[in-house]
ModelCIF file with pLDDT and N, C-alpha, C, O atoms, coordinates in Angstrom:
data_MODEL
#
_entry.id   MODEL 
#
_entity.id                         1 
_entity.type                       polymer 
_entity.pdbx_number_of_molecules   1 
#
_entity_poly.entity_id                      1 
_entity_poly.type                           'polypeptide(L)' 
_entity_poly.nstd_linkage                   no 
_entity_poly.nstd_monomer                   no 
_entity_poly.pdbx_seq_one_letter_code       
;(UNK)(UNK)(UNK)(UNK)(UNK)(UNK)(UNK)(UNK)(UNK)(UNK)(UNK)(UNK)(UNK)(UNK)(UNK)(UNK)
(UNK)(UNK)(UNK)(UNK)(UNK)(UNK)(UNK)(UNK)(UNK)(UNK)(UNK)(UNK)(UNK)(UNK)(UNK)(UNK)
(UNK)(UNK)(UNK)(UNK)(UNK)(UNK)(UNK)(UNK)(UNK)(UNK)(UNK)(UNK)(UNK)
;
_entity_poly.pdbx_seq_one_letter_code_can   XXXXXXXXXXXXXXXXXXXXXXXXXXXXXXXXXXXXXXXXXXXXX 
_entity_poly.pdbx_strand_id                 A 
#
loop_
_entity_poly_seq.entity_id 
_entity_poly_seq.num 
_entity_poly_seq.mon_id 
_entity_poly_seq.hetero 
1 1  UNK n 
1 2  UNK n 
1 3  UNK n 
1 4  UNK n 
1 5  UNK n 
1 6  UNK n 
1 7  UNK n 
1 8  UNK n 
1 9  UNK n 
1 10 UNK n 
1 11 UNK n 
1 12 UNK n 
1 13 UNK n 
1 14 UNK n 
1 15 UNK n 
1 16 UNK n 
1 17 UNK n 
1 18 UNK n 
1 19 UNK n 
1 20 UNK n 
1 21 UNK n 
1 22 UNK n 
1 23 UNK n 
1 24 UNK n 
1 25 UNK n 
1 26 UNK n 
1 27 UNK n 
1 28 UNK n 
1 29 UNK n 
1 30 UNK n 
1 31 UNK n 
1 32 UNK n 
1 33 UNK n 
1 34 UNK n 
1 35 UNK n 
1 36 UNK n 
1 37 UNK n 
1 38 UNK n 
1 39 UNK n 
1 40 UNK n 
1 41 UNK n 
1 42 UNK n 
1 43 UNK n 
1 44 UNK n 
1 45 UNK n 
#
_struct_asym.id          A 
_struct_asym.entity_id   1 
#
loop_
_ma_qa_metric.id 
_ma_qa_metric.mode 
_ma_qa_metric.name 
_ma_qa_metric.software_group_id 
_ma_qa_metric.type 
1 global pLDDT . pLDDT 
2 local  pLDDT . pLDDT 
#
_ma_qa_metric_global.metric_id      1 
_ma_qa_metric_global.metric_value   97.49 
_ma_qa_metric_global.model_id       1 
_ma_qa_metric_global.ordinal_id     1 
#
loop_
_ma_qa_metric_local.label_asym_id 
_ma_qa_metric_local.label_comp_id 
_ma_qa_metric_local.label_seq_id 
_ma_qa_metric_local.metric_id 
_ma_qa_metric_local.metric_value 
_ma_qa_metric_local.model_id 
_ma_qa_metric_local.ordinal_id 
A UNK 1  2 96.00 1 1  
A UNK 2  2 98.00 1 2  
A UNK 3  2 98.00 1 3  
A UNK 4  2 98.00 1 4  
A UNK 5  2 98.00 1 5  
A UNK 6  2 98.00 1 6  
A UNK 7  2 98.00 1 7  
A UNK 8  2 98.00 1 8  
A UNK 9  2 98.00 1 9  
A UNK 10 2 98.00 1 10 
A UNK 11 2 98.00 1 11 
A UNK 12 2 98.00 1 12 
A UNK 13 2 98.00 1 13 
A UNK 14 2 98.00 1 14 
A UNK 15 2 98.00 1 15 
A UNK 16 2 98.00 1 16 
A UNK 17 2 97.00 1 17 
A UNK 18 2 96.00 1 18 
A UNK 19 2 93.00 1 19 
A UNK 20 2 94.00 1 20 
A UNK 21 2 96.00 1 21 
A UNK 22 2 97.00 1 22 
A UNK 23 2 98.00 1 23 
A UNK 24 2 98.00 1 24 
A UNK 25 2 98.00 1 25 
A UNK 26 2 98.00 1 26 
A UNK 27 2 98.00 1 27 
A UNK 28 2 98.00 1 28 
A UNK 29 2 98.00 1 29 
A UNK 30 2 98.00 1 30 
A UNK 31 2 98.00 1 31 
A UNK 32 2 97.00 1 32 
A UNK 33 2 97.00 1 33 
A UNK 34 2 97.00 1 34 
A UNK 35 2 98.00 1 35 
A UNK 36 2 98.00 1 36 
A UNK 37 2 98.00 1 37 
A UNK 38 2 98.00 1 38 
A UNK 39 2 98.00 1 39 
A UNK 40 2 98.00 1 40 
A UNK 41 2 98.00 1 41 
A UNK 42 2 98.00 1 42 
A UNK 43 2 98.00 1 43 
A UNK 44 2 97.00 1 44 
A UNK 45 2 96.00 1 45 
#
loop_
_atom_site.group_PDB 
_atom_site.id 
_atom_site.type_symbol 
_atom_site.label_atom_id 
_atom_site.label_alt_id 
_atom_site.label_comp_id 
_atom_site.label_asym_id 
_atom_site.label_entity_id 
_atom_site.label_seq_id 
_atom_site.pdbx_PDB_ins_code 
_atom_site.Cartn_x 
_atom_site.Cartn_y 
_atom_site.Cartn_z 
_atom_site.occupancy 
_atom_site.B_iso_or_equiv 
_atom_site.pdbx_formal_charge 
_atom_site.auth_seq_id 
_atom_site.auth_comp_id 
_atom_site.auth_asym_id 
_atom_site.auth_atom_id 
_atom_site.pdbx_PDB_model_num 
ATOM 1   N N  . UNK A 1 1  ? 0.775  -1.221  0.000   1.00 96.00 ? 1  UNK A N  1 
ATOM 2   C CA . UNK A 1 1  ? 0.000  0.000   0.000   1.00 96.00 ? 1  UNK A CA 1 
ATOM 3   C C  . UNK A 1 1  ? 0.813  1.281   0.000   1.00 96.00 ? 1  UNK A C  1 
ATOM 4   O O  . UNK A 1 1  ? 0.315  2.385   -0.221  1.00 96.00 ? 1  UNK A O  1 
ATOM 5   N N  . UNK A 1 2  ? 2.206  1.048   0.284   1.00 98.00 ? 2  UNK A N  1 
ATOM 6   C CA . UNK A 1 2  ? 2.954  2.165   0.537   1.00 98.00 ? 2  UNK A CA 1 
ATOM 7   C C  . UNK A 1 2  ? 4.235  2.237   -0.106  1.00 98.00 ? 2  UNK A C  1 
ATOM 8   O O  . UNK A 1 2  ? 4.925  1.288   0.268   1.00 98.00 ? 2  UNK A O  1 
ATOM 9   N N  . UNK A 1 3  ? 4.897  3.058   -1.010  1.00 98.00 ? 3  UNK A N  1 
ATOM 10  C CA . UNK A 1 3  ? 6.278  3.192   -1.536  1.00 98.00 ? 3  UNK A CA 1 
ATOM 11  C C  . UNK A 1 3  ? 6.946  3.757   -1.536  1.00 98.00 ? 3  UNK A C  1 
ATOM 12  O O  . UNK A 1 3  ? 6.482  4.881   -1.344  1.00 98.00 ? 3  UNK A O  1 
ATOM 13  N N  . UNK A 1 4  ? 8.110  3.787   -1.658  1.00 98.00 ? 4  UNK A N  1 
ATOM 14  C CA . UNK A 1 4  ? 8.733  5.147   -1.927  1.00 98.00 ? 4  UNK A CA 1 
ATOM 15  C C  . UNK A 1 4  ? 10.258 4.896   -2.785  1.00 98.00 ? 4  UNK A C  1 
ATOM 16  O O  . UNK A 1 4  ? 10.574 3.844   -3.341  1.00 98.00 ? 4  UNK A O  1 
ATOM 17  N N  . UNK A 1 5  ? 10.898 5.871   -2.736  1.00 98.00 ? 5  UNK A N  1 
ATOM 18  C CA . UNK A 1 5  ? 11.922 5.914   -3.771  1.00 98.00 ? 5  UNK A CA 1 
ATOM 19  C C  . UNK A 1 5  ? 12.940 6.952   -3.462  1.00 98.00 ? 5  UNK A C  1 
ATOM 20  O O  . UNK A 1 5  ? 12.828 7.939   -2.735  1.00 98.00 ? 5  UNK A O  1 
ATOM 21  N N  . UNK A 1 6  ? 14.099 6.475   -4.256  1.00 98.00 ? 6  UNK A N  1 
ATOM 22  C CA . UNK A 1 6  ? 15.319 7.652   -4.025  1.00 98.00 ? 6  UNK A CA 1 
ATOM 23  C C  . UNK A 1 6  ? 15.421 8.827   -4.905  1.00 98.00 ? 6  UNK A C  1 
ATOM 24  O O  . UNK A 1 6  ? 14.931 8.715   -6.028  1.00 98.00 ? 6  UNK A O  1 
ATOM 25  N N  . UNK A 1 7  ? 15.985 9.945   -4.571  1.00 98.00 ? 7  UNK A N  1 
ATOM 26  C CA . UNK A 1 7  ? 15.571 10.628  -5.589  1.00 98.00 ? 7  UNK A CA 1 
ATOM 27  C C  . UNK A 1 7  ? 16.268 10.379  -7.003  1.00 98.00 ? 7  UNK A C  1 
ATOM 28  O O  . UNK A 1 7  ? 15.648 10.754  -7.998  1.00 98.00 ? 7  UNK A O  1 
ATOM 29  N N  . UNK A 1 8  ? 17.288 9.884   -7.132  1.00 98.00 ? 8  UNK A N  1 
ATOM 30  C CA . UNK A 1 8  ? 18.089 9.045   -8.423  1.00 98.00 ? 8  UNK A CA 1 
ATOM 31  C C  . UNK A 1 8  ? 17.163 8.704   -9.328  1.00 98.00 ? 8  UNK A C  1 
ATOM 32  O O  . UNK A 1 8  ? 17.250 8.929   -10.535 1.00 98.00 ? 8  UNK A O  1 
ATOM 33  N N  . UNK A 1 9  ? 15.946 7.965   -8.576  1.00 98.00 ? 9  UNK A N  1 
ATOM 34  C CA . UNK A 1 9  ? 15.387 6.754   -9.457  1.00 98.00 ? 9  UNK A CA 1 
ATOM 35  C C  . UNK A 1 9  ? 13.883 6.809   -9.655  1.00 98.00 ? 9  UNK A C  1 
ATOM 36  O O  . UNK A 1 9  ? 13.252 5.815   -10.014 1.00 98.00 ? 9  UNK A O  1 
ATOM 37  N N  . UNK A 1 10 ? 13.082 8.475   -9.319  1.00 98.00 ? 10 UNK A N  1 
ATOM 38  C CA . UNK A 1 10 ? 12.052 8.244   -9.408  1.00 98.00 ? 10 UNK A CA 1 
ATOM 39  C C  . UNK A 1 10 ? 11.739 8.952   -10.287 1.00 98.00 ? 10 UNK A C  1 
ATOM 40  O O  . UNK A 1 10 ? 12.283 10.010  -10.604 1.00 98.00 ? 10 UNK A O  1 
ATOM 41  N N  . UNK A 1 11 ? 10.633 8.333   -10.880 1.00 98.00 ? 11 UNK A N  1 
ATOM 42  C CA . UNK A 1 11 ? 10.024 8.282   -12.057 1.00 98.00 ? 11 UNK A CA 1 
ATOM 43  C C  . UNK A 1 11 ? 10.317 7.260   -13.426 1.00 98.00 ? 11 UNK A C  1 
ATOM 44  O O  . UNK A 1 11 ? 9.926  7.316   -14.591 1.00 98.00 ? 11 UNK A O  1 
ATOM 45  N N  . UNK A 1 12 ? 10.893 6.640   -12.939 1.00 98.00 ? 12 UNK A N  1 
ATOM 46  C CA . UNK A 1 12 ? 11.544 5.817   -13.826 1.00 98.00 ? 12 UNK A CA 1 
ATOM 47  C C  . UNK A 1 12 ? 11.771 4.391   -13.292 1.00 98.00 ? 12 UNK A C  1 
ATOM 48  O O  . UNK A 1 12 ? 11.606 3.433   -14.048 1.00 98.00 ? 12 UNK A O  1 
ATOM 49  N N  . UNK A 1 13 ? 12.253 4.174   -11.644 1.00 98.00 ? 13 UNK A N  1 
ATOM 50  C CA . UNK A 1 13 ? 11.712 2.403   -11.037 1.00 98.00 ? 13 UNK A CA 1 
ATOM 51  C C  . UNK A 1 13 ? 10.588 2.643   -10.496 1.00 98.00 ? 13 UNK A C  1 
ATOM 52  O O  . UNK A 1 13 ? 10.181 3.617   -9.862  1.00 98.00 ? 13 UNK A O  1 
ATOM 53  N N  . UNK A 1 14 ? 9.736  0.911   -11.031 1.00 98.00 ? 14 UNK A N  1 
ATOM 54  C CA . UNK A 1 14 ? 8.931  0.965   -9.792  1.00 98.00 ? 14 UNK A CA 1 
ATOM 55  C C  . UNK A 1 14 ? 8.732  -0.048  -9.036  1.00 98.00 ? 14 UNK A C  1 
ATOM 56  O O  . UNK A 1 14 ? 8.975  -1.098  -9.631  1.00 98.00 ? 14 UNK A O  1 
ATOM 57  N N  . UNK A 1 15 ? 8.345  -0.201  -7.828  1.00 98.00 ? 15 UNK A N  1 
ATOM 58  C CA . UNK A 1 15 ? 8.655  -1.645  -7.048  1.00 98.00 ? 15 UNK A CA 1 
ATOM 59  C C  . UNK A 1 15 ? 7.320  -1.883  -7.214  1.00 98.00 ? 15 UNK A C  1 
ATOM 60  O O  . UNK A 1 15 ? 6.334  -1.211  -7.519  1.00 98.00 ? 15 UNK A O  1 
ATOM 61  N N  . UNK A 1 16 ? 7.624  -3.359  -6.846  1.00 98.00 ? 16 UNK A N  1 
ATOM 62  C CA . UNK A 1 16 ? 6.100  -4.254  -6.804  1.00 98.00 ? 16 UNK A CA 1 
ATOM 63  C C  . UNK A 1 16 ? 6.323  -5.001  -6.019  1.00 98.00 ? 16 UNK A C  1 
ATOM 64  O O  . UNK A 1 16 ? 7.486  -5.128  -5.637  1.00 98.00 ? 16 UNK A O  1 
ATOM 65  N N  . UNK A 1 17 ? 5.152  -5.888  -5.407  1.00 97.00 ? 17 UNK A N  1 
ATOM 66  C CA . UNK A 1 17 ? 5.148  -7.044  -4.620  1.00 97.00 ? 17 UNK A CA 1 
ATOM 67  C C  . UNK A 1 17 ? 4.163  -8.412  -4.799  1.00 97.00 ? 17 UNK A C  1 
ATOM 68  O O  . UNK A 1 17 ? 3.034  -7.924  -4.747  1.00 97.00 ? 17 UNK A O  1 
ATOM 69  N N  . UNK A 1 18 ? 4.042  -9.565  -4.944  1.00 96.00 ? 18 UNK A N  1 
ATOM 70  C CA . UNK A 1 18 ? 3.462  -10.639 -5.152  1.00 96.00 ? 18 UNK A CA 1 
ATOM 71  C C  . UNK A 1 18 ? 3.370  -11.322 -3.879  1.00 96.00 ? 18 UNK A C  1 
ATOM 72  O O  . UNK A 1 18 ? 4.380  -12.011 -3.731  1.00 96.00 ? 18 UNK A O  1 
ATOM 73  N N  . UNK A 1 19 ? 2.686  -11.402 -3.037  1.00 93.00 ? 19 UNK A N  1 
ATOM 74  C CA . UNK A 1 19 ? 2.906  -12.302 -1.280  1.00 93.00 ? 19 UNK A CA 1 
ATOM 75  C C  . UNK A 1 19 ? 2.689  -13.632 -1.851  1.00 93.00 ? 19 UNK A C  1 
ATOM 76  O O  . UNK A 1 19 ? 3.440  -14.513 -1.432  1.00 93.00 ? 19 UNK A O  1 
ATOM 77  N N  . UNK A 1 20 ? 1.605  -14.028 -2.928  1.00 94.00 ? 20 UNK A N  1 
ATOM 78  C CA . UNK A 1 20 ? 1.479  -15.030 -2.757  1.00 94.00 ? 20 UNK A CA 1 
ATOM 79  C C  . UNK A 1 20 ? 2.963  -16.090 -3.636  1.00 94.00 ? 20 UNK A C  1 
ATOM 80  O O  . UNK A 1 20 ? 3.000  -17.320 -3.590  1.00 94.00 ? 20 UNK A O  1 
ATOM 81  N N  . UNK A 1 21 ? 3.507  -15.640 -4.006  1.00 96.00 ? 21 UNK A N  1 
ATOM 82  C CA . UNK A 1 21 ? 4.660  -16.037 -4.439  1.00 96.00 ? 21 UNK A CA 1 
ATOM 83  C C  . UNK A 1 21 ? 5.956  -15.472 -4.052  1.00 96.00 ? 21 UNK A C  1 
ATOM 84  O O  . UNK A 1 21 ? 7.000  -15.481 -4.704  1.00 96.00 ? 21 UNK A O  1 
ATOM 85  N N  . UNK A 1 22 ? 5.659  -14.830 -2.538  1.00 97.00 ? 22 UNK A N  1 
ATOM 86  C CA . UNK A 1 22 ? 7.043  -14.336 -1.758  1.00 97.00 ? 22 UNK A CA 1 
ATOM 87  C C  . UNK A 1 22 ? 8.302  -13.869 -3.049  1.00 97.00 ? 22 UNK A C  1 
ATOM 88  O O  . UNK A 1 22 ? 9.427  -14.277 -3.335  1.00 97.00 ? 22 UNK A O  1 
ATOM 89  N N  . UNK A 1 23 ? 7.426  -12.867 -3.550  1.00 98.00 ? 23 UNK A N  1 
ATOM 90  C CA . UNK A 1 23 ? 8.365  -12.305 -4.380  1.00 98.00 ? 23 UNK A CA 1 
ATOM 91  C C  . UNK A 1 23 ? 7.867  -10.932 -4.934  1.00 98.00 ? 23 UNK A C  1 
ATOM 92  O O  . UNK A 1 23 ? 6.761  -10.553 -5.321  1.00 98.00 ? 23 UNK A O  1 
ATOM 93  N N  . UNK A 1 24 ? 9.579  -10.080 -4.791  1.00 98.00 ? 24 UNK A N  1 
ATOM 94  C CA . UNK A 1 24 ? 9.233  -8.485  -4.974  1.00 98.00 ? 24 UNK A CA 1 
ATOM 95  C C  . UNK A 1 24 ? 10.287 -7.847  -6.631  1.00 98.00 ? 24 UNK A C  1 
ATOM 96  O O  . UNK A 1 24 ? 11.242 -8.349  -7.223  1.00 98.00 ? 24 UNK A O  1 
ATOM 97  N N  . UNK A 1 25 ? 9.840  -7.134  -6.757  1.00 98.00 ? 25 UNK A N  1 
ATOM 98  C CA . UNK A 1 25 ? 9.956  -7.180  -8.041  1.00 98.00 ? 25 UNK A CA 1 
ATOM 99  C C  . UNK A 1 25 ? 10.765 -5.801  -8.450  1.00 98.00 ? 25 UNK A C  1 
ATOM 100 O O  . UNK A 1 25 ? 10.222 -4.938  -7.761  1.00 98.00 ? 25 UNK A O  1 
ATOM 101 N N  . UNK A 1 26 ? 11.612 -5.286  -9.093  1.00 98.00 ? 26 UNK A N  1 
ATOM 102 C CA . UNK A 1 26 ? 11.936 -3.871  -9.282  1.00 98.00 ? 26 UNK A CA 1 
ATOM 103 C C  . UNK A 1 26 ? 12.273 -3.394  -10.733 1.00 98.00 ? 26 UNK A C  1 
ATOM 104 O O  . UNK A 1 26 ? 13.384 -3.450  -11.260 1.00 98.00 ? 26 UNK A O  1 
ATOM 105 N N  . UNK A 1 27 ? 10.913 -2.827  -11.387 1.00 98.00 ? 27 UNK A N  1 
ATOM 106 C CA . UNK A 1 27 ? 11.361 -2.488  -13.046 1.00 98.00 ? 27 UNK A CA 1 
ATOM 107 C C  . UNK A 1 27 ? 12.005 -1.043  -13.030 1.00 98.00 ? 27 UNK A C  1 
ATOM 108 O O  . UNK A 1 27 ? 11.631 0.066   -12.650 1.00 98.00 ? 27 UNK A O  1 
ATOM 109 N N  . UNK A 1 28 ? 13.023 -1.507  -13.552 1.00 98.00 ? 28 UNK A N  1 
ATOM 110 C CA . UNK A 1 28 ? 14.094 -0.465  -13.682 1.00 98.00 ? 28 UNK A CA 1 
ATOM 111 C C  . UNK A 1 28 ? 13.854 0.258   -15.729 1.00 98.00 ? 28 UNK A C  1 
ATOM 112 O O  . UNK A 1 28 ? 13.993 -0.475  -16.709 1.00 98.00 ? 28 UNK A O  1 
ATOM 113 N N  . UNK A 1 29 ? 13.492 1.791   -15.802 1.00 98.00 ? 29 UNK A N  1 
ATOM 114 C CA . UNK A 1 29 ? 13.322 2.258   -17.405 1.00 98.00 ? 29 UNK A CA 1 
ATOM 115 C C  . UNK A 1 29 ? 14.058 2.737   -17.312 1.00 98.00 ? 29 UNK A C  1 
ATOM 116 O O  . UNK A 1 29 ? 14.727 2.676   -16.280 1.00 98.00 ? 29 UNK A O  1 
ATOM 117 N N  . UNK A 1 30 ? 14.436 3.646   -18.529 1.00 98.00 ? 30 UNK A N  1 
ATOM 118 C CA . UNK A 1 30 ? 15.237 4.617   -18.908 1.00 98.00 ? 30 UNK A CA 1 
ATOM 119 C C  . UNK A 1 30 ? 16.498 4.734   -18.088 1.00 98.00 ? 30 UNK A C  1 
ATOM 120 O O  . UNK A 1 30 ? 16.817 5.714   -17.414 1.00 98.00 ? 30 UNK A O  1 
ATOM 121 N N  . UNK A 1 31 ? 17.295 3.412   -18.255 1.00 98.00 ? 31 UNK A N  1 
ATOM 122 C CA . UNK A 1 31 ? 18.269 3.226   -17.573 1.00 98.00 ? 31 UNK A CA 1 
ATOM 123 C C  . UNK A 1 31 ? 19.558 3.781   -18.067 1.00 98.00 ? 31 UNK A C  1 
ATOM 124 O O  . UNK A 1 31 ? 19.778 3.670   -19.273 1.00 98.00 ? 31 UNK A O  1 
ATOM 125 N N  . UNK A 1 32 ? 20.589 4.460   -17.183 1.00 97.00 ? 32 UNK A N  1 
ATOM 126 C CA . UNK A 1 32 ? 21.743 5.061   -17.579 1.00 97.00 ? 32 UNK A CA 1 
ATOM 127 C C  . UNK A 1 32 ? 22.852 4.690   -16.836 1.00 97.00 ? 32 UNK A C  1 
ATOM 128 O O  . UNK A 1 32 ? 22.761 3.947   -15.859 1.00 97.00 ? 32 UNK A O  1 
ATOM 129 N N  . UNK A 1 33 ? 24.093 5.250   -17.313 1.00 97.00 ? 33 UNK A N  1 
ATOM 130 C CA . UNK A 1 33 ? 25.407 4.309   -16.710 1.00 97.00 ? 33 UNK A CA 1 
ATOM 131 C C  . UNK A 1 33 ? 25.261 4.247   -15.238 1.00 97.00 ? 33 UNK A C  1 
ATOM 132 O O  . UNK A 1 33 ? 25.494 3.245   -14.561 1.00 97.00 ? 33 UNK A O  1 
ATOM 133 N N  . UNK A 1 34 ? 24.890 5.304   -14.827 1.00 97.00 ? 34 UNK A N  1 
ATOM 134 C CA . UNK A 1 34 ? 25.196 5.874   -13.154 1.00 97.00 ? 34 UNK A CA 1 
ATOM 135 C C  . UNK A 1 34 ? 24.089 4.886   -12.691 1.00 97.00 ? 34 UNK A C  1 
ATOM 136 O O  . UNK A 1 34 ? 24.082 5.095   -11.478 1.00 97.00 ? 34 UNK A O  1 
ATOM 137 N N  . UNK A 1 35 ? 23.070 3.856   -12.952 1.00 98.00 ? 35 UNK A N  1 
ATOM 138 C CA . UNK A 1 35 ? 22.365 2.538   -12.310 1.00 98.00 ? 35 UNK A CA 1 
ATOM 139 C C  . UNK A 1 35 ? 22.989 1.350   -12.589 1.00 98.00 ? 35 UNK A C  1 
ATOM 140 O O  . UNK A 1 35 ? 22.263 0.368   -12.743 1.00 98.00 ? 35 UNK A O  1 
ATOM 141 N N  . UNK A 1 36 ? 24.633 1.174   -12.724 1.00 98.00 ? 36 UNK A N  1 
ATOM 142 C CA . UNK A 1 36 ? 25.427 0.663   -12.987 1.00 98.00 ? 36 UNK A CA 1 
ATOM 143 C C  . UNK A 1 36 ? 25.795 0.157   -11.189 1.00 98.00 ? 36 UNK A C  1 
ATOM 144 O O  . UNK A 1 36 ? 26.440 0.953   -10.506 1.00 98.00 ? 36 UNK A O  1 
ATOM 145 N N  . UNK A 1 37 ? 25.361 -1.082  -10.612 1.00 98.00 ? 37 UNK A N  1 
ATOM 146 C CA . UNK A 1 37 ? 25.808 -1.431  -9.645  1.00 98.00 ? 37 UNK A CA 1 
ATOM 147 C C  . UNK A 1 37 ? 25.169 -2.756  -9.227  1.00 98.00 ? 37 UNK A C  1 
ATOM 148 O O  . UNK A 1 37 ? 24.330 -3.410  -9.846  1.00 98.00 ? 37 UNK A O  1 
ATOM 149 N N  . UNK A 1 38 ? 25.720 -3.004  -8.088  1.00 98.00 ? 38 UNK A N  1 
ATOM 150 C CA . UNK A 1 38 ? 25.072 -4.740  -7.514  1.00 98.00 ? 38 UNK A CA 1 
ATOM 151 C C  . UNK A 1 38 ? 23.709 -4.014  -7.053  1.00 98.00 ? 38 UNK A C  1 
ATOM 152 O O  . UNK A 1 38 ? 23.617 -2.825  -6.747  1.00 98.00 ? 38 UNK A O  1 
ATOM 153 N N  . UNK A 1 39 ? 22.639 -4.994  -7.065  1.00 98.00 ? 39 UNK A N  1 
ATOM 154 C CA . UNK A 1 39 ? 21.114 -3.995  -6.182  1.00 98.00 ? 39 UNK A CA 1 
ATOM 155 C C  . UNK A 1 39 ? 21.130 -5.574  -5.043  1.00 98.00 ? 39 UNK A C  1 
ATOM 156 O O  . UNK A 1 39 ? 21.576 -6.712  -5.185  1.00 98.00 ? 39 UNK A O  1 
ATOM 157 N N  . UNK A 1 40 ? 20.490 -4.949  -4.091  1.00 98.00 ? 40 UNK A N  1 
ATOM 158 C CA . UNK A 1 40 ? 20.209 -6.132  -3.252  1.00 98.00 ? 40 UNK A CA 1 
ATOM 159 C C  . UNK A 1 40 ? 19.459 -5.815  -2.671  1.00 98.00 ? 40 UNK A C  1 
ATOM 160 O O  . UNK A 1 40 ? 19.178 -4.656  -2.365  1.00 98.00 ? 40 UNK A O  1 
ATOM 161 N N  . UNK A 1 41 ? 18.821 -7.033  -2.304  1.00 98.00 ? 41 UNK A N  1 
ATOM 162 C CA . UNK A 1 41 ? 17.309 -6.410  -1.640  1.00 98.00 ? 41 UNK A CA 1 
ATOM 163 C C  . UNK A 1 41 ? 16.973 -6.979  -0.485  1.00 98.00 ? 41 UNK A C  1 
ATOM 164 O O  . UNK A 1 41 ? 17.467 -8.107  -0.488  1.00 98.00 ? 41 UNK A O  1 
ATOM 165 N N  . UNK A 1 42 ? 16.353 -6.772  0.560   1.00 98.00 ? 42 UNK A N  1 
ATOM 166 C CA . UNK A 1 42 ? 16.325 -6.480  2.228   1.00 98.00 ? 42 UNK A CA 1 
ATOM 167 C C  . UNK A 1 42 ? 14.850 -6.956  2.762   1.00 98.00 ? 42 UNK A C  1 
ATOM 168 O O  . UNK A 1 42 ? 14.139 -7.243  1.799   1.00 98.00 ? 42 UNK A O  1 
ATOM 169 N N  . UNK A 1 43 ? 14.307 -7.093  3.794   1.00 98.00 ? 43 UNK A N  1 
ATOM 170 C CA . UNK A 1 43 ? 13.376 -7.613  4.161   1.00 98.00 ? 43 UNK A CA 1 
ATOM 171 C C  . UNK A 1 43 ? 13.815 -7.126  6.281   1.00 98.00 ? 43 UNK A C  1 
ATOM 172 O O  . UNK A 1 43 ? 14.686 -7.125  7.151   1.00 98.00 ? 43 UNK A O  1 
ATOM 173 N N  . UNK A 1 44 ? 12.343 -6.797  5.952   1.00 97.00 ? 44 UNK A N  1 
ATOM 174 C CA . UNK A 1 44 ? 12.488 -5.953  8.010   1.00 97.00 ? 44 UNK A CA 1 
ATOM 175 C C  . UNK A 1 44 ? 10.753 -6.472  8.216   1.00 97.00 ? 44 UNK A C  1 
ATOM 176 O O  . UNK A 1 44 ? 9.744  -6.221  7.556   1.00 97.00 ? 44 UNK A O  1 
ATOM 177 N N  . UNK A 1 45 ? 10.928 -7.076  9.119   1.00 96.00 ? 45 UNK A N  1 
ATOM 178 C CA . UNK A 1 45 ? 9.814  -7.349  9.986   1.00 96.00 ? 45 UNK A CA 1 
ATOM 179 C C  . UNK A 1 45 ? 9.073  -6.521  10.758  1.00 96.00 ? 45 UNK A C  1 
ATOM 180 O O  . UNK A 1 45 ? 8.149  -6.971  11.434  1.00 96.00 ? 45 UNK A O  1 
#
């Protein structure tokens, strides 16, 4: 219900989520060198 974003990357990723297949999703557009890195992704209870 709730998102948010860095300012680097908004308007252009957007996150998603699927529970019933414990899986989150991140479409990355209009991608340029400087989104050039490892992404890893986190989980907080």
């Amino acid at each position: 219900g709730h998102t948010d974003y860095g300012a680097a990357v908004k308007g252009r990723f957007t996150i998603s989520r699927d529970n019933a297949t414990n899986t989150v999703y991140l479409q990355m557009n209009s991608l340029n060198i400087e989104d050039t890195a490892v992404y890893y992704c986190a989980a907080a209870h």
